[in-house]
PDB file of N, CA and C in Angstrom:
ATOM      1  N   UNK A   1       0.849  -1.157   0.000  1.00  0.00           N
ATOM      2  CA  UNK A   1       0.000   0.000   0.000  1.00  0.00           C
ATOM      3  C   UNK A   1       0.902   1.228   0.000  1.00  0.00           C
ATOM      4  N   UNK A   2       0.765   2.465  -0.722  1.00  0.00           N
ATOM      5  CA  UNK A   2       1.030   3.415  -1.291  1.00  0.00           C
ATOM      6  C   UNK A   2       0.566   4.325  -0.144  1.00  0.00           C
ATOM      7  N   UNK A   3       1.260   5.247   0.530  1.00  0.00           N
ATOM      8  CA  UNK A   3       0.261   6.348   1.464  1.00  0.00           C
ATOM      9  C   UNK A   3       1.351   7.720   0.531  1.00  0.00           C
ATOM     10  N   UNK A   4       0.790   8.651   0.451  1.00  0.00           N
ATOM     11  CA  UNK A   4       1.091  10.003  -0.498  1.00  0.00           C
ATOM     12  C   UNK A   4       0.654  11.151   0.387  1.00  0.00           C
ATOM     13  N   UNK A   5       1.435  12.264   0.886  1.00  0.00           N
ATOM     14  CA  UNK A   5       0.917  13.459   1.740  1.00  0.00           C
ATOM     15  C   UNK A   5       1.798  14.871   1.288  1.00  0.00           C
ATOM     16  N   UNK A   6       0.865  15.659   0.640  1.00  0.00           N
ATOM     17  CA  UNK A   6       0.860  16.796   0.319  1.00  0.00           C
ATOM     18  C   UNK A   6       1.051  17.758   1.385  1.00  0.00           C
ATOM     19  N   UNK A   7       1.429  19.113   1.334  1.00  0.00           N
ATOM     20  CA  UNK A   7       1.494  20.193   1.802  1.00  0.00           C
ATOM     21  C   UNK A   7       2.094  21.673   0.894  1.00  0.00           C
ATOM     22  N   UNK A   8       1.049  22.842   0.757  1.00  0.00           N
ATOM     23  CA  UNK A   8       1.723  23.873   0.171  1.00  0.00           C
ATOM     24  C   UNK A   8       1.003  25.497   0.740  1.00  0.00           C
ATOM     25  N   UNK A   9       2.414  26.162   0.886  1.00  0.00           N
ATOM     26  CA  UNK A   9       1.633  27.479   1.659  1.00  0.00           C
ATOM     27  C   UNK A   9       2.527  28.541   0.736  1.00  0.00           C
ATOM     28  N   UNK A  10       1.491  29.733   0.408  1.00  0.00           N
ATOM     29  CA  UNK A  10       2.062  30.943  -0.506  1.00  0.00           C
ATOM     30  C   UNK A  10       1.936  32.137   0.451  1.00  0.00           C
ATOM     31  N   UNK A  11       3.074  32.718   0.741  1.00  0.00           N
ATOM     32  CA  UNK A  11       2.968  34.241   1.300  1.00  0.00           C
ATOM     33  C   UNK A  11       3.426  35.348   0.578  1.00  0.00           C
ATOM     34  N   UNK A  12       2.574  36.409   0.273  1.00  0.00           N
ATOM     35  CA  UNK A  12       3.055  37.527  -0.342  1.00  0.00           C
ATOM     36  C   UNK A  12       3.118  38.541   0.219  1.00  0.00           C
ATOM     37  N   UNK A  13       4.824  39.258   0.388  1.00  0.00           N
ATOM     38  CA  UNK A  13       5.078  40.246   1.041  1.00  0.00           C
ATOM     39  C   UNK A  13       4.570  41.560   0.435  1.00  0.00           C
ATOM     40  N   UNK A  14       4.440  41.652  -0.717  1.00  0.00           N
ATOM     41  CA  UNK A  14       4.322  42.575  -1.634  1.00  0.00           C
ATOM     42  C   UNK A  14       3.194  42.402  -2.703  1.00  0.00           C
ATOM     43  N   UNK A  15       2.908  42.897  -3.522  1.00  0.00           N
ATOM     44  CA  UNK A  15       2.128  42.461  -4.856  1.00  0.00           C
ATOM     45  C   UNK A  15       3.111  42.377  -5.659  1.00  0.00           C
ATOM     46  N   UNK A  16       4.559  42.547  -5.385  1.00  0.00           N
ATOM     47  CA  UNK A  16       5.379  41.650  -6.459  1.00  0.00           C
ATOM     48  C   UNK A  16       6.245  40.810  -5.561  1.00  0.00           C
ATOM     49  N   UNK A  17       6.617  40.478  -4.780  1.00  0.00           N
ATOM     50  CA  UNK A  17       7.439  39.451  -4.156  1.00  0.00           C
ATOM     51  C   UNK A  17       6.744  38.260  -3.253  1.00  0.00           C
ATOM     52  N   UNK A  18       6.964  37.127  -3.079  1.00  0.00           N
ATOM     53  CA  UNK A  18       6.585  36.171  -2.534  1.00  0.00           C
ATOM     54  C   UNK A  18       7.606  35.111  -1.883  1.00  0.00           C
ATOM     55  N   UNK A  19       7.217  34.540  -0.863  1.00  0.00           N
ATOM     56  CA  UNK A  19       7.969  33.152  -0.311  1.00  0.00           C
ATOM     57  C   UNK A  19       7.047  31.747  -0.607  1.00  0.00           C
ATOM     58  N   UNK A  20       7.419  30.967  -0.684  1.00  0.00           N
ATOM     59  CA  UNK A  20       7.029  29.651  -0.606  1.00  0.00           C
ATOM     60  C   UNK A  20       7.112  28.377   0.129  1.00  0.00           C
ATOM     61  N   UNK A  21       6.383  27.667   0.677  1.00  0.00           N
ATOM     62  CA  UNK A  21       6.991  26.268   1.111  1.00  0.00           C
ATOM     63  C   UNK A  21       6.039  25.149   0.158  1.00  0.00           C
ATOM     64  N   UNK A  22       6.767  23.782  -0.017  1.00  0.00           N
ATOM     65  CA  UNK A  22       5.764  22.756  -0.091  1.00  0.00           C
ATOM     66  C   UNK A  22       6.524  21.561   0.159  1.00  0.00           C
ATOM     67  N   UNK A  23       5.932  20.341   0.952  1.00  0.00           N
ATOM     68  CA  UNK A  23       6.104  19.332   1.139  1.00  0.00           C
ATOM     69  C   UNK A  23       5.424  18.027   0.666  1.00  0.00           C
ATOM     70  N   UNK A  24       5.968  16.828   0.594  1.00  0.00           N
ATOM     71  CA  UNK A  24       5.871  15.628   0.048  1.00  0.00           C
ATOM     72  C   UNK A  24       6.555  14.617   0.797  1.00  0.00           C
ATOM     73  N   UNK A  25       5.358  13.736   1.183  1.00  0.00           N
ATOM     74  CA  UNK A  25       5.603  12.512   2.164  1.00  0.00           C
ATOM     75  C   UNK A  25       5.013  11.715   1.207  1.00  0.00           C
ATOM     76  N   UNK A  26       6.155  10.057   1.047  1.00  0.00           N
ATOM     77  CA  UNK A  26       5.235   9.011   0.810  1.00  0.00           C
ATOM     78  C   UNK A  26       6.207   8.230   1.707  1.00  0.00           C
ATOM     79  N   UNK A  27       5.208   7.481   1.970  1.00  0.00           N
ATOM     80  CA  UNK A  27       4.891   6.035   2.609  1.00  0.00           C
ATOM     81  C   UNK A  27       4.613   4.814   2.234  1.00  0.00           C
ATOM     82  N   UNK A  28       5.701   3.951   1.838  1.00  0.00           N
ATOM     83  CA  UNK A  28       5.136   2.315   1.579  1.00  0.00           C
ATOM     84  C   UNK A  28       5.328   1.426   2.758  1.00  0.00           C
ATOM     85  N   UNK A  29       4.113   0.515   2.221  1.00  0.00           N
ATOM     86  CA  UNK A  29       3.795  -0.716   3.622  1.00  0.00           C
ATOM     87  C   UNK A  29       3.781  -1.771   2.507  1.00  0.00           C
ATOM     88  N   UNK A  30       4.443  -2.624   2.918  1.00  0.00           N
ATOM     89  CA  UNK A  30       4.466  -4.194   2.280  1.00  0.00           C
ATOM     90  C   UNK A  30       4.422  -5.069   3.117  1.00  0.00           C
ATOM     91  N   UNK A  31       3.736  -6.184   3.080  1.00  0.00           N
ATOM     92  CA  UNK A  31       4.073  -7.280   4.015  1.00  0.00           C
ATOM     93  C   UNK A  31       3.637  -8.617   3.068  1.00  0.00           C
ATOM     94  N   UNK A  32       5.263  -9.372   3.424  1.00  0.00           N
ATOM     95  CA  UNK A  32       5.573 -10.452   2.969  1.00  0.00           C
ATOM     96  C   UNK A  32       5.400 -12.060   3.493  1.00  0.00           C
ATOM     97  N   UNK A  33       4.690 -13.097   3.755  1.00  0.00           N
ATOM     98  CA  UNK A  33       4.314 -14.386   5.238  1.00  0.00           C
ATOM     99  C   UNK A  33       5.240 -13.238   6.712  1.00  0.00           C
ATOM    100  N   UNK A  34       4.196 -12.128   7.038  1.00  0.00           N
ATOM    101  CA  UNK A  34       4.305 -11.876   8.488  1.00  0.00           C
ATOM    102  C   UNK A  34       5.770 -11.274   8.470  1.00  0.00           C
ATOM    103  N   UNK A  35       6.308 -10.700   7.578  1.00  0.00           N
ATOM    104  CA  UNK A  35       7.133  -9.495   7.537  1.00  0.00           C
ATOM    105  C   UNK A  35       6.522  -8.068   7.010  1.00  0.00           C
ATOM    106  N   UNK A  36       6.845  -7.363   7.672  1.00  0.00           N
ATOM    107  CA  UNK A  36       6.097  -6.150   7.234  1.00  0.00           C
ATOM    108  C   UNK A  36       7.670  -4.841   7.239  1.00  0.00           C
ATOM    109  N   UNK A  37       7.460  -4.098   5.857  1.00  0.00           N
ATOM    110  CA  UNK A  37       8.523  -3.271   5.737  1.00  0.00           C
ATOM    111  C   UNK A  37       7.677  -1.954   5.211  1.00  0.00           C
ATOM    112  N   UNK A  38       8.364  -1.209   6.298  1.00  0.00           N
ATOM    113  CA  UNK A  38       8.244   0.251   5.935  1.00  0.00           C
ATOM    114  C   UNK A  38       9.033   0.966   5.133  1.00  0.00           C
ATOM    115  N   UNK A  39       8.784   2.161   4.397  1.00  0.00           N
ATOM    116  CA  UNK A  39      10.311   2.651   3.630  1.00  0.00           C
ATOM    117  C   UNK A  39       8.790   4.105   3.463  1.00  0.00           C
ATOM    118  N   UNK A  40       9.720   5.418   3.997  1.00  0.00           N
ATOM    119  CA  UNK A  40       9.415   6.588   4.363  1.00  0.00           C
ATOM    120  C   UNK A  40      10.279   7.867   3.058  1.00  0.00           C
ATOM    121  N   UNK A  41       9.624   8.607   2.899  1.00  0.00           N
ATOM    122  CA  UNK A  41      10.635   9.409   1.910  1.00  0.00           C
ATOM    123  C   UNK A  41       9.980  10.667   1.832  1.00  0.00           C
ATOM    124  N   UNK A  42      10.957  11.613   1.504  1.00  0.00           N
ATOM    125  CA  UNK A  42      10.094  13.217   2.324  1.00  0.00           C
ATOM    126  C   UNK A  42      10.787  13.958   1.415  1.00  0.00           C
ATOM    127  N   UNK A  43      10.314  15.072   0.433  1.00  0.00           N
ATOM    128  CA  UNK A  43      10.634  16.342   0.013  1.00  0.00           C
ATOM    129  C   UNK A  43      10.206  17.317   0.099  1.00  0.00           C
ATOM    130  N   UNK A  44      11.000  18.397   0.504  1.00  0.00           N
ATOM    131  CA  UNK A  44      10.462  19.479   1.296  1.00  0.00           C
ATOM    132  C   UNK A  44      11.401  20.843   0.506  1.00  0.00           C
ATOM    133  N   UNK A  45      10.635  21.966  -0.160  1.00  0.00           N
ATOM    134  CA  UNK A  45      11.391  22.927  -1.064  1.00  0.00           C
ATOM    135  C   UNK A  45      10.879  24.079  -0.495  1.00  0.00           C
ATOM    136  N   UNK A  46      11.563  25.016  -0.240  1.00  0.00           N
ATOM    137  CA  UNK A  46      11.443  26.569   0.153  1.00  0.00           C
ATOM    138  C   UNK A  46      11.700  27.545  -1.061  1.00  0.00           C
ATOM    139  N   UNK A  47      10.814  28.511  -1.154  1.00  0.00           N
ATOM    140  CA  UNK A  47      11.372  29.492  -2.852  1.00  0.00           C
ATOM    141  C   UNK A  47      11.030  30.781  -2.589  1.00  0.00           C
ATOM    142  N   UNK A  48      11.421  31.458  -2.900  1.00  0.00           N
ATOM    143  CA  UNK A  48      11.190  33.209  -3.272  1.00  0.00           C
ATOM    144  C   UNK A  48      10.930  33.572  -4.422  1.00  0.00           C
ATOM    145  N   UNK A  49      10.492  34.242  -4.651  1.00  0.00           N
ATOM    146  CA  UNK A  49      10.190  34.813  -5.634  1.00  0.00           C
ATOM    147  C   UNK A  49       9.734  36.097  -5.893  1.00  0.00           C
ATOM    148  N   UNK A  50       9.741  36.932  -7.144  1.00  0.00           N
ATOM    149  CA  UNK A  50       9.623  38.262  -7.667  1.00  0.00           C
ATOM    150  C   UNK A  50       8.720  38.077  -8.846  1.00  0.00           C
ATOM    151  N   UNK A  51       7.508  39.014  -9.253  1.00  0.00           N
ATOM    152  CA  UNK A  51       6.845  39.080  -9.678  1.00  0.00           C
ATOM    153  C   UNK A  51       7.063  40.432 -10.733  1.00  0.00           C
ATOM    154  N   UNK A  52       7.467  40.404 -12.493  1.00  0.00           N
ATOM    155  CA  UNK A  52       8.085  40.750 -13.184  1.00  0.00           C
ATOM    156  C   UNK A  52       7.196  41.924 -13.964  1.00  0.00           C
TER     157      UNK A  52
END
C-alpha cells in the first residue's frame, strides 16, 4: 500500500514578491508471510520569488 501526503503554503510580502513552502511525504507498507517493511521518503522545497 502506497500512502502520499501533500502540503503547500504561498505568502506575499508585496504584490510583487513572494515566499514559498511545499512538502511531500510518501509512505510504503508491504508485508511479505508476516514481515512487514516500511520505507518513508520526504521532500520538502522553500522558494522566493519576484513578480516581473
Amino acid at each position: 500500500m502506497l500512502i502520499n501526503g501533500r502540503i503547500a503554503a504561498v505568502y506575499y510580502f508585496t504584490p510583487r514578491s513572494f515566499v514559498g513552502f511545499n512538502a511531500v511525504a510518501s509512505t510504503l507498507l508491504k508485508r511479505n508471510s508476516g514481515t512487514q517493511i516500511k520505507q518513508r521518503k520526504w521532500l520538502a522545497r522553500v522558494y522566493y520569488g519576484i513578480r516581473l
